[in-house]
C-alpha atoms as a PDB file:
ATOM      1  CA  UNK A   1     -20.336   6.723  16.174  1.00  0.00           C
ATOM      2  CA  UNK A   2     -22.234   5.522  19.595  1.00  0.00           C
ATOM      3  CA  UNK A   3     -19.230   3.299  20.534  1.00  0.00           C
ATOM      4  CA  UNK A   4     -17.634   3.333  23.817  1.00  0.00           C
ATOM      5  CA  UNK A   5     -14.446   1.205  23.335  1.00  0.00           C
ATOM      6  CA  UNK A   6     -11.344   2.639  24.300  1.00  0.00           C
ATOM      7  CA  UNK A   7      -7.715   2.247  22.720  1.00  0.00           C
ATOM      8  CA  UNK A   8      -6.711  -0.214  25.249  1.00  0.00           C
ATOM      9  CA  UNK A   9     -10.281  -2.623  25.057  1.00  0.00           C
ATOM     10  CA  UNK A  10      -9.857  -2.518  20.871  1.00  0.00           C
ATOM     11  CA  UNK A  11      -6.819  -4.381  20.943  1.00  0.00           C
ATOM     12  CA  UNK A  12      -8.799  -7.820  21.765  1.00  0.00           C
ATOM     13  CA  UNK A  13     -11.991  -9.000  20.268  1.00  0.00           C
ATOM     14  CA  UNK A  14     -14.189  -7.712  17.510  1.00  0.00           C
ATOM     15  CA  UNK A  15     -13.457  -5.209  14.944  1.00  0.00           C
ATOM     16  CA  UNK A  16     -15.349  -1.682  16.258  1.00  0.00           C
ATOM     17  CA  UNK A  17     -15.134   1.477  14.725  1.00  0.00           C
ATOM     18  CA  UNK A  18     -12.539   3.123  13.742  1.00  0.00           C
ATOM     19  CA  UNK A  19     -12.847   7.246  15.465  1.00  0.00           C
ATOM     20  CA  UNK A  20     -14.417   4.685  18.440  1.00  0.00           C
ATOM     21  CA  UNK A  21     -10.299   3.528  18.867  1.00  0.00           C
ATOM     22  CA  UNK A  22      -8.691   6.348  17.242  1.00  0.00           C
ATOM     23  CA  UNK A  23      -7.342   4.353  14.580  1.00  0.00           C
ATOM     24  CA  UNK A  24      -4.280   4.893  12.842  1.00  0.00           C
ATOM     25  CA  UNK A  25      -5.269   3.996   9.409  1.00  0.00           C
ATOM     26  CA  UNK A  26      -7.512   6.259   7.495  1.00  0.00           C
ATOM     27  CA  UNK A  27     -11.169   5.092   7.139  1.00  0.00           C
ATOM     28  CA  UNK A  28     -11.368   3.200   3.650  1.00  0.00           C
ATOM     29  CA  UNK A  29     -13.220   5.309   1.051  1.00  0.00           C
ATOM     30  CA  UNK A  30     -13.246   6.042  -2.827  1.00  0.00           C
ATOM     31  CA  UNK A  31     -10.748   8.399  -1.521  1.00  0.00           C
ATOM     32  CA  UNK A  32      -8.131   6.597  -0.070  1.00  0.00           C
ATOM     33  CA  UNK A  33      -8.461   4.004  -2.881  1.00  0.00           C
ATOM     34  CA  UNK A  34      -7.151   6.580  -5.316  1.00  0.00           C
ATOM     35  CA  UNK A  35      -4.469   7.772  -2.935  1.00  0.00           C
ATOM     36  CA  UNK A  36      -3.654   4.198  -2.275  1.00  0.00           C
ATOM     37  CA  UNK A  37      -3.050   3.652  -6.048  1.00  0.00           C
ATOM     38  CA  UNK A  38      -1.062   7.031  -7.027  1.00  0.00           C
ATOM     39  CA  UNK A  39       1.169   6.040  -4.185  1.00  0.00           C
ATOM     40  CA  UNK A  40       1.565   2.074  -5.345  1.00  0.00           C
ATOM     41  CA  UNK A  41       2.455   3.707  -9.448  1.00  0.00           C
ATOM     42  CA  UNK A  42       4.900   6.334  -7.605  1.00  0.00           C
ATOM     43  CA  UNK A  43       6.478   3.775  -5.625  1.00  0.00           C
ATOM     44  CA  UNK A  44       7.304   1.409  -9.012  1.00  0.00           C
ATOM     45  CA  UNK A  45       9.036   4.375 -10.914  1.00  0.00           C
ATOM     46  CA  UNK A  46      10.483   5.899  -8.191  1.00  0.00           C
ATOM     47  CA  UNK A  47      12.271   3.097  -7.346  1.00  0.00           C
ATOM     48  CA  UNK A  48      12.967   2.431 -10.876  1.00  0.00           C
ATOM     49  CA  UNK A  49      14.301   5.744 -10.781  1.00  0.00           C
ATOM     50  CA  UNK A  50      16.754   5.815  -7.671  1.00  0.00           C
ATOM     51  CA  UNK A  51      18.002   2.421  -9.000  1.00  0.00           C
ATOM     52  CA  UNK A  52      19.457   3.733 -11.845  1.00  0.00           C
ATOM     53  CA  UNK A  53      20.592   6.987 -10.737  1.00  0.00           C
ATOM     54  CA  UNK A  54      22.017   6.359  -7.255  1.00  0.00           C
ATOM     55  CA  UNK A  55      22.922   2.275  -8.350  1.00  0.00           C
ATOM     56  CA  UNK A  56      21.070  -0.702  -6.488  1.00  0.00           C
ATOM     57  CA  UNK A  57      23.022  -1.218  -3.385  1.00  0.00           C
ATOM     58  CA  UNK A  58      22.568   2.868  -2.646  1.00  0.00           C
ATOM     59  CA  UNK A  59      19.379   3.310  -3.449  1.00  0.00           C
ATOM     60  CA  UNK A  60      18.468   0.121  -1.620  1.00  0.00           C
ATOM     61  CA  UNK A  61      19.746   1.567   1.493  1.00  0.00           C
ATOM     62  CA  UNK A  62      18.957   4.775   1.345  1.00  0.00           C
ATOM     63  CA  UNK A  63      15.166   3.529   0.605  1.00  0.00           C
ATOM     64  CA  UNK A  64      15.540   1.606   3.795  1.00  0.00           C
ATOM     65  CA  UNK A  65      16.550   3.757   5.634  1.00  0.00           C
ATOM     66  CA  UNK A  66      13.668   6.462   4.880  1.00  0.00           C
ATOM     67  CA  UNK A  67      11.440   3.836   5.079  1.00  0.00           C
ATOM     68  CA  UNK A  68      12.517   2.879   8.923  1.00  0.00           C
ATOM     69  CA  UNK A  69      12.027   6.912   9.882  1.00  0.00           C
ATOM     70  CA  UNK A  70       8.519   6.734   8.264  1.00  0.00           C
ATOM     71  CA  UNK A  71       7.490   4.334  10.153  1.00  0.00           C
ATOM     72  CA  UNK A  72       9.229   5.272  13.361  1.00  0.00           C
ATOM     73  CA  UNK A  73       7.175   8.743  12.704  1.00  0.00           C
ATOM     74  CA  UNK A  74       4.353   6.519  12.132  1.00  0.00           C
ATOM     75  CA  UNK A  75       4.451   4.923  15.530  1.00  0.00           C
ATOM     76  CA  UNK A  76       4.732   7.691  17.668  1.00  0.00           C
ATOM     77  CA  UNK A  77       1.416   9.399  16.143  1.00  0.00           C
ATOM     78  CA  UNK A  78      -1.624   8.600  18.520  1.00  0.00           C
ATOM     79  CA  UNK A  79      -4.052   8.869  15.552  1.00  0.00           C
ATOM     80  CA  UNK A  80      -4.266   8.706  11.960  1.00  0.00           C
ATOM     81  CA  UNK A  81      -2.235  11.599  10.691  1.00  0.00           C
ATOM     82  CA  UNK A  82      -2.491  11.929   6.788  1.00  0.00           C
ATOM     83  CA  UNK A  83       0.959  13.201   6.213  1.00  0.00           C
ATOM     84  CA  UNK A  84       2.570  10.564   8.266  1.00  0.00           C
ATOM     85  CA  UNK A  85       0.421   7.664   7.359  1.00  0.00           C
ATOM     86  CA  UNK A  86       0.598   8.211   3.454  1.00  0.00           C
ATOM     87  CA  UNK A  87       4.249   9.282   3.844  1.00  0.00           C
ATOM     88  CA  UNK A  88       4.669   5.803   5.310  1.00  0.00           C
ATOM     89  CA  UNK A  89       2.855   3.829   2.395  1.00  0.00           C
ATOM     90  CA  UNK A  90       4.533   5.681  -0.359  1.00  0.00           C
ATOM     91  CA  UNK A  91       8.192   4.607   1.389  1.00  0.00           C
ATOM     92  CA  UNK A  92       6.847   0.851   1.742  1.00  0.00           C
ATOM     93  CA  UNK A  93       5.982   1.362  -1.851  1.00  0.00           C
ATOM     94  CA  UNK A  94       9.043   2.044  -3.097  1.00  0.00           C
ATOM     95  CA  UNK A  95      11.289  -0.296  -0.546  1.00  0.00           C
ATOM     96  CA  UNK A  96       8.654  -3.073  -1.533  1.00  0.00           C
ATOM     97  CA  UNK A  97       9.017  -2.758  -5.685  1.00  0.00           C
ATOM     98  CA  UNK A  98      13.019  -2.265  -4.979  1.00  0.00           C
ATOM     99  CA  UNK A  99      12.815  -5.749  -2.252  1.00  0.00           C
ATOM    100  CA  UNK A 100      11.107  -7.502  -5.487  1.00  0.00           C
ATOM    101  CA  UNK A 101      13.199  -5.984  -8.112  1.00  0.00           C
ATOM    102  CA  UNK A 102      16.603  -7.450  -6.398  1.00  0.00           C
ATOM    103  CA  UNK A 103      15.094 -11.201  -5.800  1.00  0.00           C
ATOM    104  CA  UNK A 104      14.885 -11.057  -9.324  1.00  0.00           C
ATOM    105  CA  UNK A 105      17.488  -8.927 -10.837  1.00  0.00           C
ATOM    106  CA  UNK A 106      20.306  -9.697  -8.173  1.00  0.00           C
ATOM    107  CA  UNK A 107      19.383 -13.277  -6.970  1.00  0.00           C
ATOM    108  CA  UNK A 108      17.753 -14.255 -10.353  1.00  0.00           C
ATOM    109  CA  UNK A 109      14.488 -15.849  -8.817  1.00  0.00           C
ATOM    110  CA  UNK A 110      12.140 -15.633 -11.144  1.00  0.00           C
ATOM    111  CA  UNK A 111       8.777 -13.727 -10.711  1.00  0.00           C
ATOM    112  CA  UNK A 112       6.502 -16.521  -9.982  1.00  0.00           C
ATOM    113  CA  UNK A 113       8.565 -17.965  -7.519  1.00  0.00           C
ATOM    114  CA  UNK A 114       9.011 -14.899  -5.698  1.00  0.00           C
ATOM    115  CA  UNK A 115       5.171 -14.020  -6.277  1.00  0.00           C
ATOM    116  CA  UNK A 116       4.400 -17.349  -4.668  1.00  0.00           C
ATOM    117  CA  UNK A 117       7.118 -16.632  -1.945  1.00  0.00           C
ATOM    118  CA  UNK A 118       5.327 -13.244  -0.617  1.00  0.00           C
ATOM    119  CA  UNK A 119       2.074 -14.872  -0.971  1.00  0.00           C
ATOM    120  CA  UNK A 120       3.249 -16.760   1.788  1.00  0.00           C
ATOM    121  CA  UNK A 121       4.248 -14.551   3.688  1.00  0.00           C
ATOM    122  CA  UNK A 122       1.404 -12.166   3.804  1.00  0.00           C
ATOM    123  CA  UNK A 123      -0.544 -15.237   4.648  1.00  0.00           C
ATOM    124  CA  UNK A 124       1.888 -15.818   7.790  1.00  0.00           C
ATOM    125  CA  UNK A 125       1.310 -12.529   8.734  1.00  0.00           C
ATOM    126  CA  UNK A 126      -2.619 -12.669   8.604  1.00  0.00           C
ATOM    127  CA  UNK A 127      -2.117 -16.092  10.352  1.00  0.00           C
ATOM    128  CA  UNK A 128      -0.380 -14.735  13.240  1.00  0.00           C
ATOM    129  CA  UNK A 129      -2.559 -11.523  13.249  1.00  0.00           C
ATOM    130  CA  UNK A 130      -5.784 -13.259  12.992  1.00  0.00           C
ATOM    131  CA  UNK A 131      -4.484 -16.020  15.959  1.00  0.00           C
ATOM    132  CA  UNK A 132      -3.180 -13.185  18.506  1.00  0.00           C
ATOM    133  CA  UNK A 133      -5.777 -10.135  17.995  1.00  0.00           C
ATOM    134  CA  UNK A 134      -8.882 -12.226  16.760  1.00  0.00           C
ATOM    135  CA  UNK A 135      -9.501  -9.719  13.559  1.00  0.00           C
ATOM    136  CA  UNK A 136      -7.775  -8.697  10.425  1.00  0.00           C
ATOM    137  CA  UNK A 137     -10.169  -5.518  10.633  1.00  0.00           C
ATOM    138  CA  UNK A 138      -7.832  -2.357   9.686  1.00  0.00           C
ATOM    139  CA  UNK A 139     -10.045   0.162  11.598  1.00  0.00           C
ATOM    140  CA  UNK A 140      -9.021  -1.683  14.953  1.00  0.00           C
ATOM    141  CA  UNK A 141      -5.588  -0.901  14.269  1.00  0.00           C
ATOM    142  CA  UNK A 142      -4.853   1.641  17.212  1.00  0.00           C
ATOM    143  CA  UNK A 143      -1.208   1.281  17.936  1.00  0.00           C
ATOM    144  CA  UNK A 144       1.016  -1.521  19.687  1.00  0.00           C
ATOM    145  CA  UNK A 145       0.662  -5.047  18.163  1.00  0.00           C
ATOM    146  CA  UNK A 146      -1.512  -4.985  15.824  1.00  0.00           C
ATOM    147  CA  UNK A 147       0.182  -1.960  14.169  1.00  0.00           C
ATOM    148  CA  UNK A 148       3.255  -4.129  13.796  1.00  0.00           C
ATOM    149  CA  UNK A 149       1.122  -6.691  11.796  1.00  0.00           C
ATOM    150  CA  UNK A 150      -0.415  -4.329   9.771  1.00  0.00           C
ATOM    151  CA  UNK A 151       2.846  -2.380   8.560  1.00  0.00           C
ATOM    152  CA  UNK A 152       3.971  -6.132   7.616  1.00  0.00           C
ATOM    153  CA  UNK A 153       1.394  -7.158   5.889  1.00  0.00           C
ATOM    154  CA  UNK A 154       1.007  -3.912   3.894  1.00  0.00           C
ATOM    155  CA  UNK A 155       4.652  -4.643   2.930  1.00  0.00           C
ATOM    156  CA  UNK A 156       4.018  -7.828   2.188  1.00  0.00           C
ATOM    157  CA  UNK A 157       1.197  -6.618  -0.332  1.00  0.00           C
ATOM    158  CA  UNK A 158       3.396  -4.358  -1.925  1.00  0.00           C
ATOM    159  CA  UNK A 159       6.195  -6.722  -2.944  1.00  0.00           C
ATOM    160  CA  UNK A 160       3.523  -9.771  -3.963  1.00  0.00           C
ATOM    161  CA  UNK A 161       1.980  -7.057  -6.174  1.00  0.00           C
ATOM    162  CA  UNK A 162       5.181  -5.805  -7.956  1.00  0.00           C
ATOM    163  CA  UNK A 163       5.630  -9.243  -8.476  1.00  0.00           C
ATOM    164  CA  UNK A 164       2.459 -10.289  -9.643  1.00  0.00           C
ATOM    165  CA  UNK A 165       2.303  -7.154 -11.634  1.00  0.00           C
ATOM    166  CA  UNK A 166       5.770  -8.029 -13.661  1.00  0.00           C
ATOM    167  CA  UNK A 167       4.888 -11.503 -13.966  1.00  0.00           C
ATOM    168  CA  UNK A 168       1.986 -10.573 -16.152  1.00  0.00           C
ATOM    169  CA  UNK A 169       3.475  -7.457 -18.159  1.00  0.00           C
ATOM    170  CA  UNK A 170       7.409  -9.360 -18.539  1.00  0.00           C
ATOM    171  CA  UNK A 171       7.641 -13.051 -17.938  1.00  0.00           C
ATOM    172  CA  UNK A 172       4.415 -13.552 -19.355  1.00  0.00           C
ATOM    173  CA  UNK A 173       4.697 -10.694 -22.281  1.00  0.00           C
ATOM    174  CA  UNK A 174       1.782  -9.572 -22.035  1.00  0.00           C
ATOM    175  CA  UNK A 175       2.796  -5.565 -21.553  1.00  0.00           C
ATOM    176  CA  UNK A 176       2.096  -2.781 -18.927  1.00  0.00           C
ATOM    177  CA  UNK A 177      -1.080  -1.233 -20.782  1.00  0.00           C
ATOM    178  CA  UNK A 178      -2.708  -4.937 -20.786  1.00  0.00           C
ATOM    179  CA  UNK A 179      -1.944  -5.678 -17.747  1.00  0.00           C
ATOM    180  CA  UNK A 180      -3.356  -2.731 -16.405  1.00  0.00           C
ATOM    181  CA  UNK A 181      -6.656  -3.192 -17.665  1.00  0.00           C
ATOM    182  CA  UNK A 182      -6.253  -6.758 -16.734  1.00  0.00           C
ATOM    183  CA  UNK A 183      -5.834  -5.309 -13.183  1.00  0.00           C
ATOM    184  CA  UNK A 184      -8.022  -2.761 -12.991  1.00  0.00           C
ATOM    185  CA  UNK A 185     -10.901  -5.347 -14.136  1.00  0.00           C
ATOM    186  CA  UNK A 186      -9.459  -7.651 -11.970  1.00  0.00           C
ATOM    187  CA  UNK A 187      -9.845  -4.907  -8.925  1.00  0.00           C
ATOM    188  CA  UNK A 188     -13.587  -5.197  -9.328  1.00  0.00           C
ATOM    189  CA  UNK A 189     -14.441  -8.584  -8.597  1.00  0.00           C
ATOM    190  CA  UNK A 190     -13.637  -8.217  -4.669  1.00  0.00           C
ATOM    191  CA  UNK A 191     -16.586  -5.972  -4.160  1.00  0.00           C
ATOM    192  CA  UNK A 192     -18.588  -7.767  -7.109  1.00  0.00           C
ATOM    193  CA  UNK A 193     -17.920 -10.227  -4.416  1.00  0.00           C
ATOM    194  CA  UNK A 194     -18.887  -7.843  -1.306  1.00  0.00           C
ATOM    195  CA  UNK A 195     -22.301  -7.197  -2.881  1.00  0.00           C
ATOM    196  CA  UNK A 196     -22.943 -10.071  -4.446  1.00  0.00           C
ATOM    197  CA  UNK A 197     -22.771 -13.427  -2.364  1.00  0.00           C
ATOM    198  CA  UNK A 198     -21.934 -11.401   0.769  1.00  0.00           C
ATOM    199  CA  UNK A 199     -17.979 -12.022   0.783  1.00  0.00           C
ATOM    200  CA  UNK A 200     -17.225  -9.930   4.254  1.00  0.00           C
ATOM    201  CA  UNK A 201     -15.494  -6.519   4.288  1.00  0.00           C
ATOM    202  CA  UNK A 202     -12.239  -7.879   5.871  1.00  0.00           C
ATOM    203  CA  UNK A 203     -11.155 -10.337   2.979  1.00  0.00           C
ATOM    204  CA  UNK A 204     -12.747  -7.907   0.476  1.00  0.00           C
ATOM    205  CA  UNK A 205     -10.191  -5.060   1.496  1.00  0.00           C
ATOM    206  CA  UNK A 206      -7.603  -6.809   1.562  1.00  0.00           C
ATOM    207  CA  UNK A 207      -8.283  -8.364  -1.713  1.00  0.00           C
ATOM    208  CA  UNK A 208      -8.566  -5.604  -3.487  1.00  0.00           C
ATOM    209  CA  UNK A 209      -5.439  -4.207  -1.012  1.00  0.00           C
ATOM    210  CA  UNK A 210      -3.246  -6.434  -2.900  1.00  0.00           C
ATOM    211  CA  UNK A 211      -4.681  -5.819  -6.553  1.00  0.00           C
ATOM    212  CA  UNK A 212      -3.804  -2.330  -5.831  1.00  0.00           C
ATOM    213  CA  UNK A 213      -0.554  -2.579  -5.932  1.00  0.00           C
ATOM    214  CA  UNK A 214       0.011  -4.132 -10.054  1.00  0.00           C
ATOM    215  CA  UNK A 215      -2.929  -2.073 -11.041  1.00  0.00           C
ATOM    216  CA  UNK A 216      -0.799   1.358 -10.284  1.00  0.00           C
ATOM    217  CA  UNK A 217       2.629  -0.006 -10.995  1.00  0.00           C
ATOM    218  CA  UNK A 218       1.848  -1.164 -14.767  1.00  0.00           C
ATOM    219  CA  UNK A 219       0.042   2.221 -15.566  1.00  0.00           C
ATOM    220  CA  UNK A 220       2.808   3.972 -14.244  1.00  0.00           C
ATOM    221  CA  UNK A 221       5.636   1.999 -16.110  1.00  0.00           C
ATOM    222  CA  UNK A 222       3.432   2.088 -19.152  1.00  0.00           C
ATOM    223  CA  UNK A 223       3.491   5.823 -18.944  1.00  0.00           C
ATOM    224  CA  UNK A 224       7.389   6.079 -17.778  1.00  0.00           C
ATOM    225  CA  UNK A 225       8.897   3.264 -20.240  1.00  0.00           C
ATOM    226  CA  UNK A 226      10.607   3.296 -23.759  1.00  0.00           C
ATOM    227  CA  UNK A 227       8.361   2.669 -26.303  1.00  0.00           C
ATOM    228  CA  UNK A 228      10.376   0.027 -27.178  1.00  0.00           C
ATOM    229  CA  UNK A 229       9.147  -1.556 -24.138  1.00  0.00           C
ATOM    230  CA  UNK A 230       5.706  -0.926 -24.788  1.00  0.00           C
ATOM    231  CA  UNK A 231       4.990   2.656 -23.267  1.00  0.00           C
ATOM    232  CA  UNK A 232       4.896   6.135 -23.455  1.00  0.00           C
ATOM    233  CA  UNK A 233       8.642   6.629 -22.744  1.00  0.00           C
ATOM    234  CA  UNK A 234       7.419  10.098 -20.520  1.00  0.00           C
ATOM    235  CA  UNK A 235      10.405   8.952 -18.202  1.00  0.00           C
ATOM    236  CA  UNK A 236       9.837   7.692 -14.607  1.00  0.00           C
ATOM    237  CA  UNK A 237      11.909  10.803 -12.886  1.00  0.00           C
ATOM    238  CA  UNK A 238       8.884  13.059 -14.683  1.00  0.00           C
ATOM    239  CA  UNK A 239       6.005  10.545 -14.293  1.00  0.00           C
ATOM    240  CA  UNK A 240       7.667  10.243 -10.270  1.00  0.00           C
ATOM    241  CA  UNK A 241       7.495  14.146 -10.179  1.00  0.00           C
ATOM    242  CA  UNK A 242       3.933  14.047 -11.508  1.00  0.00           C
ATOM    243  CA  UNK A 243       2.620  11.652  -9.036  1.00  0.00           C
ATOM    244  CA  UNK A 244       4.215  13.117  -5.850  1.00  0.00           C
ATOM    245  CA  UNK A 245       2.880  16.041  -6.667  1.00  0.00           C
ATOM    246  CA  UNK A 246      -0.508  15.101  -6.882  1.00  0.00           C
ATOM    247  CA  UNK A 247       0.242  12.716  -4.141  1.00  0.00           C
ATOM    248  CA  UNK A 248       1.304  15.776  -1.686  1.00  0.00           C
ATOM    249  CA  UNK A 249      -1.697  17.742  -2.508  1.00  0.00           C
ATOM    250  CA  UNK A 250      -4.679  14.721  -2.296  1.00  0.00           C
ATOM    251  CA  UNK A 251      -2.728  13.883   1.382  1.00  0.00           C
ATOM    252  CA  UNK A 252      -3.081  18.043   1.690  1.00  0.00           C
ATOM    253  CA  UNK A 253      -6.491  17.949   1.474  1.00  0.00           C
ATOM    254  CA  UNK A 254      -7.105  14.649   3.393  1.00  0.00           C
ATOM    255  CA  UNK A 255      -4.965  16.325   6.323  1.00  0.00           C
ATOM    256  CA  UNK A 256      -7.638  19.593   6.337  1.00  0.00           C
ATOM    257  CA  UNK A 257     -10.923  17.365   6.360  1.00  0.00           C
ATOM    258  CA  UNK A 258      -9.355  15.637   9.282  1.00  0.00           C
ATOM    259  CA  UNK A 259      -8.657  19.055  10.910  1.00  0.00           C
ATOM    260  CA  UNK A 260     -12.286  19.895  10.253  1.00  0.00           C
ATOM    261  CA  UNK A 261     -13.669  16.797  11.267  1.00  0.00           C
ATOM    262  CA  UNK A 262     -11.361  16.486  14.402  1.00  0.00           C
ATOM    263  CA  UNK A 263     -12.651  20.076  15.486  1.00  0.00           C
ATOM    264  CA  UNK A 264     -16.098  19.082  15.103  1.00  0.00           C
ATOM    265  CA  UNK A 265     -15.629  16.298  17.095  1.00  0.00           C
ATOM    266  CA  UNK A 266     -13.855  18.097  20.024  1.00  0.00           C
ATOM    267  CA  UNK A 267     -10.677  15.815  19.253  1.00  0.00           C
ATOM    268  CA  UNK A 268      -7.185  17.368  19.414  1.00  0.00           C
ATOM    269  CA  UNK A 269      -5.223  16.365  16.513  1.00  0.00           C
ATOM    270  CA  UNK A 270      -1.603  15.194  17.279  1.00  0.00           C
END
């Protein structure tokens, strides 16, 4: 990309590109949109799922625990790895929709107050990220530090949306298949934003980042609930199945264009 800026140099100052650093993170396209919102919908019935099969406290755990390998894999990569990476988001997705689930279920705090409580959070984390690295820009995120804040705040993302999300479609009654298309409208107005009065592409990802998350969880509960509740009662073990399937084989592909690519550009792939 003409860029000269190592690893090391990316970690301070302005955002540069992201094969310039290696980057961890994928680079943001129509692509990894989808990806990002199969994972978010498998992540909601999954964990709806294990929680009823395996019990709370187990599945809780046992969530955790594959979510602390993921990472762990995730931090001893060098680059952006597709298997790893989306391996690692579909994990925070389901630890973040089960760490939302039990505020409300097991403590009883109700949606908005635990929407309201991540909100505050993720804004912590972009605090602290934006005072110690000086950008919020995911395609400077090359390892060390400002991995660590990224992996938070995408967590922090995911449990504000699953709250968000059943805010709309339970405490407010208002269903999965409305608040879907509430959502996916709603998903639109960050780049309506982008292109129209010049909103930069830092808060514009990460706007739509976080819209990402209720827009695939109420399409996938609408498709895995009773209908009783509203949906198509298809299950959430099948509509899981469904998802990780087509999950595993759009990460599939991703992982052979960045073969291509990385032989192209005479870079060794981990």
């Amino acid at each position: 990309m003409g860029a000269t800026t190592t690893p090391r140099a990316a970690r301070r100052g302005p955002a540069v590109p992201a094969r310039a650093v290696l980057s961890k993170v994928p680079q943001v396209t129509a692509v990894f949109w989808a990806v990002k919102v199969l994972t978010t919908g498998m992540g909601e019935t999954t964990s709806d799922y294990l929680a009823r099969v395996l019990g709370p406290v187990p599945a809780v755990g046992s969530a955790g625990l594959l979510l602390a390998a993921a990472l762990f894999a995730q931090a001893r990569t060098r680059r952006y790895v597709p298997a790893v990476y989306w391996t690692a988001v579909v994990m925070v997705s389901v630890f973040g929709t089960m760490a939302a689930d039990v505020a409300h279920v097991a403590v009883g705090v109700p949606y908005a107050a635990s929407a309201a409580g991540f909100a505050v959070v993720l804004a912590l984390v972009f605090a602290l990220w934006r005072a110690t690295e000086g950008t919020l820009a995911v395609e400077t995120v090359a390892g060390g530090r400002r991995e660590v804040y990224y992996w938070c705040a995408v967590m922090a993302t995911f449990a504000l949306g699953t709250a968000v999300g059943d805010l709309t479609a339970a405490t407010l009654g208002w269903g999965y298949l409305p608040s879907g298309l509430l959502f996916a409208a709603l998903i639109t107005v960050p780049a309506l934003a982008h292109r129209l009065v010049g909103l930069g592409p830092v808060p514009t990802f990460w706007w739509a980042y976080v819209l990402t998350r209720p827009l695939g969880a109420c399409f996938a509960d609408w498709a895995g609930v009773s209908h009783a509740r509203g949906g198509l009662d298809l299950g959430t073990g099948p509509v899981s199945l469904v998802l990780a399937v087509v999950i595993v084989a759009a990460v599939a592909w991703l992982g052979a264009a960045e073969r291509r690519a990385s032989r192209e550009s005479g870079v060794r792939t981990p």
